[in-house]
Protein backbone atom coordinates (compact mmCIF):
# COMPACT_ATOMS: atom_id res chain seq x y z
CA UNK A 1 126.71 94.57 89.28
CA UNK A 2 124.85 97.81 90.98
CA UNK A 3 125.10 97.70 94.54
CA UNK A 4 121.60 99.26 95.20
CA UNK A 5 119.94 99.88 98.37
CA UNK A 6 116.83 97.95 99.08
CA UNK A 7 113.70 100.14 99.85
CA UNK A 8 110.07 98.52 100.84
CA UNK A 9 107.09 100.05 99.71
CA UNK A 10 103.94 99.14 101.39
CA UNK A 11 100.78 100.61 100.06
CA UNK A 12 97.17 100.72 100.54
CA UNK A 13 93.76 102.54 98.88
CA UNK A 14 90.44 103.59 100.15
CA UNK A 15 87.52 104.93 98.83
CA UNK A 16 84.14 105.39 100.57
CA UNK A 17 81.62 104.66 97.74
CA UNK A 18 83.16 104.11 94.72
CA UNK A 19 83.74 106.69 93.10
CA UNK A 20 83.45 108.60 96.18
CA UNK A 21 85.58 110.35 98.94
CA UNK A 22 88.99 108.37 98.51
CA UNK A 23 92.33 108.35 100.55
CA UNK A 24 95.61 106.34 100.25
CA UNK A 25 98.60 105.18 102.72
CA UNK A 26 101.94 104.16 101.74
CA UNK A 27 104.97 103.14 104.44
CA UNK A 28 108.67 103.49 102.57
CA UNK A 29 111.40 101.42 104.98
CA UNK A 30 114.76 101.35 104.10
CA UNK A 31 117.32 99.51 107.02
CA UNK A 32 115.69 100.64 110.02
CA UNK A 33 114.21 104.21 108.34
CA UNK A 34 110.62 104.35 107.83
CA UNK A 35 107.88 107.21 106.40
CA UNK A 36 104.05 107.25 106.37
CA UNK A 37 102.80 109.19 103.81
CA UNK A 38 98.86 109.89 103.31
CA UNK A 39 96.63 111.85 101.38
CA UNK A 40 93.21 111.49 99.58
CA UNK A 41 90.77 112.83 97.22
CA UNK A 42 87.04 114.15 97.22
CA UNK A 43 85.69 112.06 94.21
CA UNK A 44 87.92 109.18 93.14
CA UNK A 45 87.93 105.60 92.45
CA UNK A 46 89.78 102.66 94.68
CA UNK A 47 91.78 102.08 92.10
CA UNK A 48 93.03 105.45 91.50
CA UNK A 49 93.83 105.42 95.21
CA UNK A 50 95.86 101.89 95.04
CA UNK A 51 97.97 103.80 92.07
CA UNK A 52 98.61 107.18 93.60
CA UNK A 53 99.94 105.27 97.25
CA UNK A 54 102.61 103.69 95.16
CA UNK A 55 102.72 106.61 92.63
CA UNK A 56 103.55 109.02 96.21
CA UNK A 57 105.63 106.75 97.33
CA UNK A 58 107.92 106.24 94.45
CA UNK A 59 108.26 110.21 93.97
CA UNK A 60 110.50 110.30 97.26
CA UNK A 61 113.32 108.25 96.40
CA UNK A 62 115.87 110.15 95.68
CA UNK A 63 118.11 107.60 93.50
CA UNK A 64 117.99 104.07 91.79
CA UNK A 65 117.26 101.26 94.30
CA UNK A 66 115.75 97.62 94.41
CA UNK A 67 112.28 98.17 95.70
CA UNK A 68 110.08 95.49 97.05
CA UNK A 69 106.77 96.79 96.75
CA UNK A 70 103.88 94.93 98.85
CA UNK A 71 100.14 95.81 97.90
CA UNK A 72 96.91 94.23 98.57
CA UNK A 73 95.89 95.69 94.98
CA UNK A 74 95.57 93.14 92.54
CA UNK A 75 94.46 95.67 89.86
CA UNK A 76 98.15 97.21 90.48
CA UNK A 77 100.06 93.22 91.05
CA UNK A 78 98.19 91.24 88.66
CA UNK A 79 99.02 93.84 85.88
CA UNK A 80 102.71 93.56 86.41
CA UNK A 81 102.60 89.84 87.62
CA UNK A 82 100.68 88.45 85.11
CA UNK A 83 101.98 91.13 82.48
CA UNK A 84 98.62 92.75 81.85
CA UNK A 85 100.13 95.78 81.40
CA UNK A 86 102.54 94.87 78.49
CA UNK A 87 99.57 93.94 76.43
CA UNK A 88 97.54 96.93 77.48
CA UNK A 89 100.70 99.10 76.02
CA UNK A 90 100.93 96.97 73.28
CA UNK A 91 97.29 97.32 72.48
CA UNK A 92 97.46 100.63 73.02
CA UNK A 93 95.81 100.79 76.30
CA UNK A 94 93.22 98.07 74.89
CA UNK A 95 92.43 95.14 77.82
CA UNK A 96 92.15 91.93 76.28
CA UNK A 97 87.83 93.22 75.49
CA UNK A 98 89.22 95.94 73.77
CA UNK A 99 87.83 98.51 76.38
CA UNK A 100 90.12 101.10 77.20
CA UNK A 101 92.41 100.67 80.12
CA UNK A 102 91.00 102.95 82.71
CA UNK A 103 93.85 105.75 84.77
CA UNK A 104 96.13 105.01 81.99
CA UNK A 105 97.42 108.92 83.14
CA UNK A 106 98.46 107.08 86.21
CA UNK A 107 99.45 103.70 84.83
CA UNK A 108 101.75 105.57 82.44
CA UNK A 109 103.47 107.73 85.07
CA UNK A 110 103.48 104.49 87.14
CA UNK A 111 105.72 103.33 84.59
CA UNK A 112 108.07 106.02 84.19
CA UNK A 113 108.89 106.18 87.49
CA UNK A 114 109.43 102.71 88.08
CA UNK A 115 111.88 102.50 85.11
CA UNK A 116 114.55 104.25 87.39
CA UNK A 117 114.09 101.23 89.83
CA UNK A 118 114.86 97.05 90.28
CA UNK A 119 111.49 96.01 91.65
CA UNK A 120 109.03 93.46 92.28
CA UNK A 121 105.45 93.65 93.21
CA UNK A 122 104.24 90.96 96.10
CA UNK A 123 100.26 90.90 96.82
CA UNK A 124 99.43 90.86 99.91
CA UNK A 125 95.90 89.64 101.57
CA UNK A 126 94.38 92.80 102.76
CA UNK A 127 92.51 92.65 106.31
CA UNK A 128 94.31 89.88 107.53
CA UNK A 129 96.41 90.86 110.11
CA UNK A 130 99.72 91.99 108.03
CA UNK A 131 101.02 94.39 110.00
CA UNK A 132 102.23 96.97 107.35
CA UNK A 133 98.99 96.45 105.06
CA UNK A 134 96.83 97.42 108.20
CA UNK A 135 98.83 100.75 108.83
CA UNK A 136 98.47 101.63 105.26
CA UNK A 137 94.72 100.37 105.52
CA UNK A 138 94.53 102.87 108.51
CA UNK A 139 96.28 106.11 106.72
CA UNK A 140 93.88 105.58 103.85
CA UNK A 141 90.66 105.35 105.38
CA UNK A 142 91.81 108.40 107.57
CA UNK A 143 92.48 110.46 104.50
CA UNK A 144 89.06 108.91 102.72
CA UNK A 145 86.84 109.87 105.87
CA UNK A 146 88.24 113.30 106.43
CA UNK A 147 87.42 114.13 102.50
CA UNK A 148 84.19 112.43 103.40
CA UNK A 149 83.33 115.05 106.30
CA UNK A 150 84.48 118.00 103.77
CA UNK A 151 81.28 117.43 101.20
């Protein structure tokens, strides 16, 4: 049995309009460790944000752990929780309509980097006082309103 270390990922998205001026925040914490990391885009989508927080924050780990990942996203938990994604793949990024999946360029990277990892993905009711999901909530509107000012 790996003896991994246990990283939490907390992320959050923002987008004013949508598409529109976007930003995301993501807190890693390992022991008693933690880094904010923020950054945004001039025309996005929410959900593009919500993917490139945890996208971000996966790229810093530096080796395998068990990461507990906690968004208020349920475009990014329902699709592992509920195993959307496993039938999108299957379907060849069909949803169940037969639409195509939408940022499958960041669902598939998604993917790859969270092969490396143990994980689980807990939702979390955003704008309700959890501490974590409010800093996140706080990085990404940040980012989203200073790619707002820069039109």
């Amino acid at each position: 049995m790996e003896d991994l270390k246990t990283v939490e990922i907390f992320t959050d998205g923002a987008c004013s309009g949508n598409p529109g001026p976007g930003g995301w925040g993501a807190i890693l914490r390992y022991g008693e460790h933690e880094l904010e990391i923020s950054g945004g885009e001039k025309q996005t989508t929410n959900n593009r944000m919500e993917l490139t927080a945890l996208i971000s924050a996966l790229k810093r780990l530096k080796e395998k752990c068990n990461i507990i990942i906690f968004t208020d996203s349920k475009y990014i938990s329902d699709a592992f929780n509920n195993g959307w994604i496993w039938n999108w793949i299957k379907k060849g990024w069909k949803k169940a309509d037969k639409s195509p999946v939408l940022n499958v360029e960041l669902w598939q990277e998604l993917l790859n980097l969270l092969a490396e990892h143990k994980y689980e993905i807990i939702w979390v009711k955003g704008h309700a006082g959890h501490p974590e999901n409010e800093r996140c909530d706080k990085l990404a509107t940040e980012q989203s309103a200073k790619y707002s000012e820069n039109k």
